[in-house]
N, C-alpha and C. Protein backbone atom coordinates (compact mmCIF):
# COMPACT_ATOMS: atom_id res chain seq x y z
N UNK A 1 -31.91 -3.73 -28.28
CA UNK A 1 -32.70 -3.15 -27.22
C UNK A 1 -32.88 -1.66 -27.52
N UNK A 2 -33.96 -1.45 -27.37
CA UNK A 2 -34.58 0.08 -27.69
C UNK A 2 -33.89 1.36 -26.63
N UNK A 3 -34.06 2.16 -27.02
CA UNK A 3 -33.83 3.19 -25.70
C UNK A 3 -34.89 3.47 -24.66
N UNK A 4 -35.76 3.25 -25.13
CA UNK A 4 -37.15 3.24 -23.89
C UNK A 4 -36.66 2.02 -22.82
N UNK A 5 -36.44 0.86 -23.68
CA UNK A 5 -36.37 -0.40 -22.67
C UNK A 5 -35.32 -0.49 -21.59
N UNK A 6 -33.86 0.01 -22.61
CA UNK A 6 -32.97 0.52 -21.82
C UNK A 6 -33.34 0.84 -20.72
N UNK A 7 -34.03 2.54 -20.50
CA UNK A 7 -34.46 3.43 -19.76
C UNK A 7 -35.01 3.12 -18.47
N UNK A 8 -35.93 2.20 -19.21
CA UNK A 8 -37.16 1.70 -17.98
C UNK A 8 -36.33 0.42 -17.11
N UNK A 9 -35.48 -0.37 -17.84
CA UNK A 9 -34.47 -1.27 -16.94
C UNK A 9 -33.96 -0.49 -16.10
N UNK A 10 -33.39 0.56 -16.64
CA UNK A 10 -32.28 1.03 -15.59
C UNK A 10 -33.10 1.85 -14.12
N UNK A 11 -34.57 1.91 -14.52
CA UNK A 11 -34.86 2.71 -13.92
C UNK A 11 -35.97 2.05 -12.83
N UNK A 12 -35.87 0.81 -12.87
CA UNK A 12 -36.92 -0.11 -12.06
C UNK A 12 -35.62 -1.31 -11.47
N UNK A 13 -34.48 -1.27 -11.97
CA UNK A 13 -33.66 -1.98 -11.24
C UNK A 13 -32.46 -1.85 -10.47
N UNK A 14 -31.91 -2.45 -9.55
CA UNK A 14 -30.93 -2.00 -8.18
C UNK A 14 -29.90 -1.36 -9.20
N UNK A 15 -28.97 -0.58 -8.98
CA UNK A 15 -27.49 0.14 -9.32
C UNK A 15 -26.43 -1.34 -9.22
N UNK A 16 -25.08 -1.51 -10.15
CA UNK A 16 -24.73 -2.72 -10.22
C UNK A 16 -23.25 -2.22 -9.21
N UNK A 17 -23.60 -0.72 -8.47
CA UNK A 17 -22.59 -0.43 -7.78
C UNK A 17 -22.91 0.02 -6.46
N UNK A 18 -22.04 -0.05 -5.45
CA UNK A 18 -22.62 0.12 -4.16
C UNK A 18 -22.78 1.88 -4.05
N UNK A 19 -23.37 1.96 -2.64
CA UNK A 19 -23.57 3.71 -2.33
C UNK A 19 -22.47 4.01 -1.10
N UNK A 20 -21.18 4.06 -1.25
CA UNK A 20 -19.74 3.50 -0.80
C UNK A 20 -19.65 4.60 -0.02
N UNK A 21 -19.63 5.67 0.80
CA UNK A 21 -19.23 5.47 2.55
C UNK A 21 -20.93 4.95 3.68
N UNK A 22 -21.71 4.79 2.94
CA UNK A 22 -22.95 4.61 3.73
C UNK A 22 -23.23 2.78 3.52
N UNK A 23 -22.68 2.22 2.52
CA UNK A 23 -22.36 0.42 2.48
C UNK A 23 -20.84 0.12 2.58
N UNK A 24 -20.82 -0.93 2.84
CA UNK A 24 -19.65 -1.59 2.31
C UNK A 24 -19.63 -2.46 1.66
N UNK A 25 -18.52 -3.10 1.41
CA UNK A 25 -18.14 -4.16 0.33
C UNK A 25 -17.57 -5.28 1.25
N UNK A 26 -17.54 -6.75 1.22
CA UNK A 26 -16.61 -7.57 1.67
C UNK A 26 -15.56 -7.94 1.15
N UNK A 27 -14.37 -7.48 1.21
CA UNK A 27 -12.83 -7.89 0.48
C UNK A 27 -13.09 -9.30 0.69
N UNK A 28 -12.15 -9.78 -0.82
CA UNK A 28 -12.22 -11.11 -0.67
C UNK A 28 -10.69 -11.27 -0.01
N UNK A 29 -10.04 -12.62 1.04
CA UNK A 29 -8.73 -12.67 1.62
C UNK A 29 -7.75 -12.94 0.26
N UNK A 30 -8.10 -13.27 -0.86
CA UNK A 30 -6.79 -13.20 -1.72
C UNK A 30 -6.52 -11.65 -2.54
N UNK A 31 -7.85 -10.51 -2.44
CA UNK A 31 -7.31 -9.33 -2.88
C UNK A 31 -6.18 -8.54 -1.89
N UNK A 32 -5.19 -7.65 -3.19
CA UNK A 32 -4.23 -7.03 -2.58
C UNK A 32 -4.35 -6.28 -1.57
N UNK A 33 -3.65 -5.84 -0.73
CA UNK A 33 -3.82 -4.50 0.58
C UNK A 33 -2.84 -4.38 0.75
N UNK A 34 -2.46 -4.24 1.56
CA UNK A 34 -0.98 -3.82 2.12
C UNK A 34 -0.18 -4.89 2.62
N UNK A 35 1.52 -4.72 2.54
CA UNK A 35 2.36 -5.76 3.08
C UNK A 35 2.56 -5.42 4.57
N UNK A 36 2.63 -6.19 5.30
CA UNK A 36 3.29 -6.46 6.98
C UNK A 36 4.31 -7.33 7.15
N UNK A 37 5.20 -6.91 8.32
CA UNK A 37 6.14 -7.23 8.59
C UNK A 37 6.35 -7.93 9.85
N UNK A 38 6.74 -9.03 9.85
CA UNK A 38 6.81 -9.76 11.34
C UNK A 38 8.56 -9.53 11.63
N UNK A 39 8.54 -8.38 12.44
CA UNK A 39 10.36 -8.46 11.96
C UNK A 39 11.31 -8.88 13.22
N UNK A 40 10.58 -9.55 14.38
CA UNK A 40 11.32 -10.11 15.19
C UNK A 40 11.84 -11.45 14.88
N UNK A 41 11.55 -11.78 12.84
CA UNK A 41 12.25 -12.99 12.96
C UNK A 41 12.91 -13.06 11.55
N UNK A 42 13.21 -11.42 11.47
CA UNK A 42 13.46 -11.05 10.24
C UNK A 42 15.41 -11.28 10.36
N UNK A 43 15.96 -11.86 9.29
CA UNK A 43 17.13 -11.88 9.36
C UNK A 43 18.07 -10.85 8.32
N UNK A 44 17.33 -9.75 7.90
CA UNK A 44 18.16 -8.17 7.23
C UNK A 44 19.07 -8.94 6.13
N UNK A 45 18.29 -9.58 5.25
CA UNK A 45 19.03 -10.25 4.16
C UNK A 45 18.97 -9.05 3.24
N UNK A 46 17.52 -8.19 3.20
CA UNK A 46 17.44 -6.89 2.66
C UNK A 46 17.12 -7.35 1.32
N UNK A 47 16.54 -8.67 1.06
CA UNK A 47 16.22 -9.07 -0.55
C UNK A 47 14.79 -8.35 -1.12
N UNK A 48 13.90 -7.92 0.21
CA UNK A 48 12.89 -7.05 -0.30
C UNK A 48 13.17 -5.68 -0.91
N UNK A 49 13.86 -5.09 0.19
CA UNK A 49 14.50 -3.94 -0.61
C UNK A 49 15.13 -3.90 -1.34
N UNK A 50 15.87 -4.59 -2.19
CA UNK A 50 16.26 -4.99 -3.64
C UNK A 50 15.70 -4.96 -4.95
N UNK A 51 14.63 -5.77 -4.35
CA UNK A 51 13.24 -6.48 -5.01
C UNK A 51 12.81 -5.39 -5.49
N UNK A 52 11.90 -4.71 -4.36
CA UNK A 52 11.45 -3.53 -4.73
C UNK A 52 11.36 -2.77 -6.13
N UNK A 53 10.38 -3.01 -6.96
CA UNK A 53 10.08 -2.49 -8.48
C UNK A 53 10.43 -0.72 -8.01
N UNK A 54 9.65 -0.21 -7.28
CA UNK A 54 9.54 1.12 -6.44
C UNK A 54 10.23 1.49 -6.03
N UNK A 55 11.07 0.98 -5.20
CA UNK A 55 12.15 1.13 -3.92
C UNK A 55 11.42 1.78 -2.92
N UNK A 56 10.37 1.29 -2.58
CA UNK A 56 8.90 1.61 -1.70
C UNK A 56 9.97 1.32 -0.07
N UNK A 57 10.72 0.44 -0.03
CA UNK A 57 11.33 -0.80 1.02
C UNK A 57 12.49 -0.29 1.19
N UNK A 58 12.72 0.64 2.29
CA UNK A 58 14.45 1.01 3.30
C UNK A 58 14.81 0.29 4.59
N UNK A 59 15.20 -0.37 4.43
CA UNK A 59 15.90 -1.40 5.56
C UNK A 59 17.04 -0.37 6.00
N UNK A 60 17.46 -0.57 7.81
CA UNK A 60 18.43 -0.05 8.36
C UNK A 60 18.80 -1.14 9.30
N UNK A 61 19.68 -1.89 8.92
CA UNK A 61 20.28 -2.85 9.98
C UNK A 61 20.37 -2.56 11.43
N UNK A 62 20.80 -1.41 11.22
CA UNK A 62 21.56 -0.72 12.62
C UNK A 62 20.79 -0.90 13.66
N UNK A 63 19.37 0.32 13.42
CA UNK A 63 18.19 0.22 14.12
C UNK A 63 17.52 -0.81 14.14
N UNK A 64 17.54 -2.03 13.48
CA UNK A 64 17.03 -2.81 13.05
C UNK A 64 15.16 -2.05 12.84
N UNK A 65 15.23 -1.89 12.02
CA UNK A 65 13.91 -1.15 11.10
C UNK A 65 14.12 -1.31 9.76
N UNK A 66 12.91 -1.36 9.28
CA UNK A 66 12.12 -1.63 8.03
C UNK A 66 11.15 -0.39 7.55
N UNK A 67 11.56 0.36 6.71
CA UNK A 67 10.26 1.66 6.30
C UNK A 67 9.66 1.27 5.01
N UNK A 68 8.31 1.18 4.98
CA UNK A 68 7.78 1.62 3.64
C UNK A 68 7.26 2.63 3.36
N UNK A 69 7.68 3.23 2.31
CA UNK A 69 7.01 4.37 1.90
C UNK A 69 5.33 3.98 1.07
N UNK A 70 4.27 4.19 1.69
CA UNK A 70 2.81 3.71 1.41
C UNK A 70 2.59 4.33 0.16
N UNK A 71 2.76 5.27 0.14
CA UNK A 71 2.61 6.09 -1.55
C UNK A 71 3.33 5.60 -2.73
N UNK A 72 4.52 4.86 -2.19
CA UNK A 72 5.18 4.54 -3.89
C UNK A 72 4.77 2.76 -3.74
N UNK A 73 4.27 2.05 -2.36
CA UNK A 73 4.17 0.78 -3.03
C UNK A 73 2.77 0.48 -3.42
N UNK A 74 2.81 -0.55 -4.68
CA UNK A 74 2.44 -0.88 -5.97
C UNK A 74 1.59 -2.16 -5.63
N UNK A 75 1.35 -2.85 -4.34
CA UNK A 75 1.25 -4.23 -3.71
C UNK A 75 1.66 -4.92 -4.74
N UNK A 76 2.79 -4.92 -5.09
CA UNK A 76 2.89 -6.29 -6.37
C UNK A 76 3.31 -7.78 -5.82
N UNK A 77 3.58 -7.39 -4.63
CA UNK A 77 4.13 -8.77 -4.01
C UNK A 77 5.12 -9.79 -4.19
N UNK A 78 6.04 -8.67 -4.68
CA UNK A 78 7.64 -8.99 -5.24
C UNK A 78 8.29 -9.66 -3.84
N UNK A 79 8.20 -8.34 -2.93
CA UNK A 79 8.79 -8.25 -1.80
C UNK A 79 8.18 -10.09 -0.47
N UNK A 80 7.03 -10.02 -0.59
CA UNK A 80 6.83 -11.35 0.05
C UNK A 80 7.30 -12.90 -0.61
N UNK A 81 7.41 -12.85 -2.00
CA UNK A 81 7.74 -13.68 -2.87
C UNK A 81 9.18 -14.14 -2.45
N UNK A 82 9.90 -13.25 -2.42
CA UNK A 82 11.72 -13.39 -2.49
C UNK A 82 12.07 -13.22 -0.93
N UNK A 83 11.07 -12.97 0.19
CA UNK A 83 11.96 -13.28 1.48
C UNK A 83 11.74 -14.79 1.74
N UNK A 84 13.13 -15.02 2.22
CA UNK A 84 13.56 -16.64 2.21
C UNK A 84 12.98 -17.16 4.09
N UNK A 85 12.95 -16.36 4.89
CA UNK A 85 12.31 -17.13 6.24
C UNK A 85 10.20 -16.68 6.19
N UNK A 86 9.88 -16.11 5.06
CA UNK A 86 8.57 -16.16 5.18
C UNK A 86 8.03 -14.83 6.27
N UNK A 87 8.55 -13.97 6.36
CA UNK A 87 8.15 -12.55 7.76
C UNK A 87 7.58 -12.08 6.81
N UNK A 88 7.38 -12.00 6.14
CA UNK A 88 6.43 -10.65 5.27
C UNK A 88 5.03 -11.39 4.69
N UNK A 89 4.05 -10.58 4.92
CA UNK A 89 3.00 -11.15 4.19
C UNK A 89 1.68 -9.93 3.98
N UNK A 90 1.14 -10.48 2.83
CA UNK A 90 -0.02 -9.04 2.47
C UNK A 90 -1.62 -9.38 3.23
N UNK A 91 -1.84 -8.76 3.54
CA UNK A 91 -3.35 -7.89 4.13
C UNK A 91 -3.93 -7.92 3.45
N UNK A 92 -5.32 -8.14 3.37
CA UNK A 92 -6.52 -7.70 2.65
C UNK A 92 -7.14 -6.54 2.87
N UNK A 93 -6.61 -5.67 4.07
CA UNK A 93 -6.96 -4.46 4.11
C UNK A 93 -6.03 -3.65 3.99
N UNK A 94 -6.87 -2.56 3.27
CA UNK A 94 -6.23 -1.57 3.30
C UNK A 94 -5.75 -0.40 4.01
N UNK A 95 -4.85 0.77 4.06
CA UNK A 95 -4.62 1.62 4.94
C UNK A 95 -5.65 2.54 4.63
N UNK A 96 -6.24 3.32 5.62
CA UNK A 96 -7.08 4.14 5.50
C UNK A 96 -6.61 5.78 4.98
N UNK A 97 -7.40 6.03 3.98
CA UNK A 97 -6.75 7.23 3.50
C UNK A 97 -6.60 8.33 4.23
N UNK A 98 -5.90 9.41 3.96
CA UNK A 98 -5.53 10.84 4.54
C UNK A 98 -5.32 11.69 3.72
N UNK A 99 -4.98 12.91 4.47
CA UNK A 99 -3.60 13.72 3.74
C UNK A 99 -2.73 13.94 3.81
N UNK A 100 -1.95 13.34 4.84
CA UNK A 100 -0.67 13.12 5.02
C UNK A 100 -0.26 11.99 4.44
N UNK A 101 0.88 11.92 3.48
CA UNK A 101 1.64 10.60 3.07
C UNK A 101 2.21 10.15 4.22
N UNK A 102 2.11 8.78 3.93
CA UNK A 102 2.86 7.92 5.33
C UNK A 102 3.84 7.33 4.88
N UNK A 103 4.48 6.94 6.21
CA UNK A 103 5.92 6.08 6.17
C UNK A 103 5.42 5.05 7.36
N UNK A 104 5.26 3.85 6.71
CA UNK A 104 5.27 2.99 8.28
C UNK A 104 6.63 2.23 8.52
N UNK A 105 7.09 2.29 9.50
CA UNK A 105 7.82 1.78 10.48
C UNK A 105 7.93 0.49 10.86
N UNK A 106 8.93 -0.65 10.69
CA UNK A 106 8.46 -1.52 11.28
C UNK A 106 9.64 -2.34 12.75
N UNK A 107 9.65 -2.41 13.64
CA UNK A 107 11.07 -2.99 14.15
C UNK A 107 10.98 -4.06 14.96
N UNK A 108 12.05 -4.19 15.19
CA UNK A 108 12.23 -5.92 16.14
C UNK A 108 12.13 -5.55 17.22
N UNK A 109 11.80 -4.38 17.75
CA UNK A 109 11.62 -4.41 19.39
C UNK A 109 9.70 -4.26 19.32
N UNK A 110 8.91 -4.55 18.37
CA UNK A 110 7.33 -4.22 18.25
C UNK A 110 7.17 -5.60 18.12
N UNK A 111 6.18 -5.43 18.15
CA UNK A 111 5.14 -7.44 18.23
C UNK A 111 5.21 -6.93 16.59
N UNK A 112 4.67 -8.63 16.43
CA UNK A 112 5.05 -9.01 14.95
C UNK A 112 3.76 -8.21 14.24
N UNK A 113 3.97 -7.99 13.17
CA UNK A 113 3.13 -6.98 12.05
C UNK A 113 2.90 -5.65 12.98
N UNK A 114 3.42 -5.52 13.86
CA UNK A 114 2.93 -3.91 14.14
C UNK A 114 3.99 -3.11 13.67
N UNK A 115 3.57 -1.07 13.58
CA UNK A 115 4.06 -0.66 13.26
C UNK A 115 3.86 0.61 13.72
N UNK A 116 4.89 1.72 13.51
CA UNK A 116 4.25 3.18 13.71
C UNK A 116 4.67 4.02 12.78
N UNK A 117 3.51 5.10 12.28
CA UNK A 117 3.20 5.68 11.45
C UNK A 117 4.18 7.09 11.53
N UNK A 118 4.94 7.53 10.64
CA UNK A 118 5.30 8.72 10.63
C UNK A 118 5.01 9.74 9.06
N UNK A 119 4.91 10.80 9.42
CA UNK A 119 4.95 11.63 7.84
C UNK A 119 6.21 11.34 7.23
N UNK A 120 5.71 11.09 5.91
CA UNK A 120 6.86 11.28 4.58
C UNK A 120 7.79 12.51 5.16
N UNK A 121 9.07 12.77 5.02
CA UNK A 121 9.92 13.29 5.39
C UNK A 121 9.82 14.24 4.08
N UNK A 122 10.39 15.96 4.29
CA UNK A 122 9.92 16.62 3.31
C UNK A 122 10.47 16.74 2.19
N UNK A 123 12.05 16.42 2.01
CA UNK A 123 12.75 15.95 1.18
C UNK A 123 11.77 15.03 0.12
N UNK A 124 11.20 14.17 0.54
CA UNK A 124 11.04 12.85 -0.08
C UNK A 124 9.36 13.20 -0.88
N UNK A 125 8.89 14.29 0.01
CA UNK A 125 7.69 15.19 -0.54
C UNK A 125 7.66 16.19 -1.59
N UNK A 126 9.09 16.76 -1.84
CA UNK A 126 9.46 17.39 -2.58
C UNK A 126 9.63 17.30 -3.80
N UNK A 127 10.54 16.08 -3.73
CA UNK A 127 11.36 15.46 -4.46
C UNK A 127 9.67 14.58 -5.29
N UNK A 128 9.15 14.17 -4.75
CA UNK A 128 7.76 13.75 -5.83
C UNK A 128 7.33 14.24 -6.41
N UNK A 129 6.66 15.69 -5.65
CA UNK A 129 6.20 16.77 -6.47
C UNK A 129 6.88 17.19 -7.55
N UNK A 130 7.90 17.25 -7.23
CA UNK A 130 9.08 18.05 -8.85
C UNK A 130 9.24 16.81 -9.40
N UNK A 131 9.19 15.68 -9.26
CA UNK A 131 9.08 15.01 -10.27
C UNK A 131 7.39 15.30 -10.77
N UNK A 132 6.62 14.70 -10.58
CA UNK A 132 5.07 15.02 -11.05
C UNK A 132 5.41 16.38 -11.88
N UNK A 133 5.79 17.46 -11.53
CA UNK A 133 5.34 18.65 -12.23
C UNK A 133 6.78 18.57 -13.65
N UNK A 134 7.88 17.79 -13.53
CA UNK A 134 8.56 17.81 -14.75
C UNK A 134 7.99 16.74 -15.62
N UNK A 135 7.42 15.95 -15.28
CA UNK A 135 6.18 14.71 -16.26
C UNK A 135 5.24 15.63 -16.24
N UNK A 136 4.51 16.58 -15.84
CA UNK A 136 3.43 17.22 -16.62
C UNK A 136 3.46 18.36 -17.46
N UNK A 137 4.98 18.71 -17.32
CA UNK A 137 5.29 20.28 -18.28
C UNK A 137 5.04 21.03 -17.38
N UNK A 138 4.71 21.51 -16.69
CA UNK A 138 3.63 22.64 -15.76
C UNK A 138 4.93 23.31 -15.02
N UNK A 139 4.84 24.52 -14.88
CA UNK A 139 6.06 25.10 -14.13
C UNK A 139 5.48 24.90 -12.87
């Protein structure tokens, strides 16, 4: 194919990509998004947080709560794979972006898959950054 023909294709036919905050796209239900937690029937076996490639997943018995840290998980779907009563399961949607890193929350006193949102704690903000800047050399 010539470069004229090229040219004139590209230039008499639709874009093979959308014009993305003014369209959307339809997720298909088997792409990744985010994991949820049904944890009023969660029994704190804590095999997700184990699992965890990331260690995205802090379980606290006590409180009975569940945190993920949204920035380090990977959706690999380790964590729904290896819980043995089935409470965890992934979304096809995604969390909507920001600039605040999140921590969602999840507990047995909330209806099932809900959650509440708190900021990354600054320790845990820190502690990323100085890693990032000792993997890039950069003082």
């Amino acid at each position: 194919m010539s470069m004229l023909t090229s040219t004139l294709k590209n230039l008499f036919s639709r874009p093979d990509t959308i014009r993305y905050p003014k369209e959307s796209t339809e997720i298909p239900t088997t792409n990744r998004g985010r994991v949820v937690w049904d944890m009023q029937r969660c029994i704190w076996c804590r095999l997700c947080e184990r699992n965890c490639p990331t260690k995205a997943i802090v379980t606290d018995k006590e409180r009975k709560t569940q945190t993920i840290t949204r920035v380090r998980c990977i959706a690999c779907r380790t964590c729904v794979d290896v819980c043995p009563v089935n409470i965890i399961k992934m979304e096809s949607v995604y969390s909507q972006p920001g600039p605040e890193r999140e921590v969602h929350v999840y507990g047995a006193d909330m209806a099932p898959f809900e959650y509440r949102v708190e900021s990354m704690p600054p320790s845990l903000r820190d502690a990323s950054r100085l890693r990032k800047r000792d993997n890039d050399g950069t003082a």
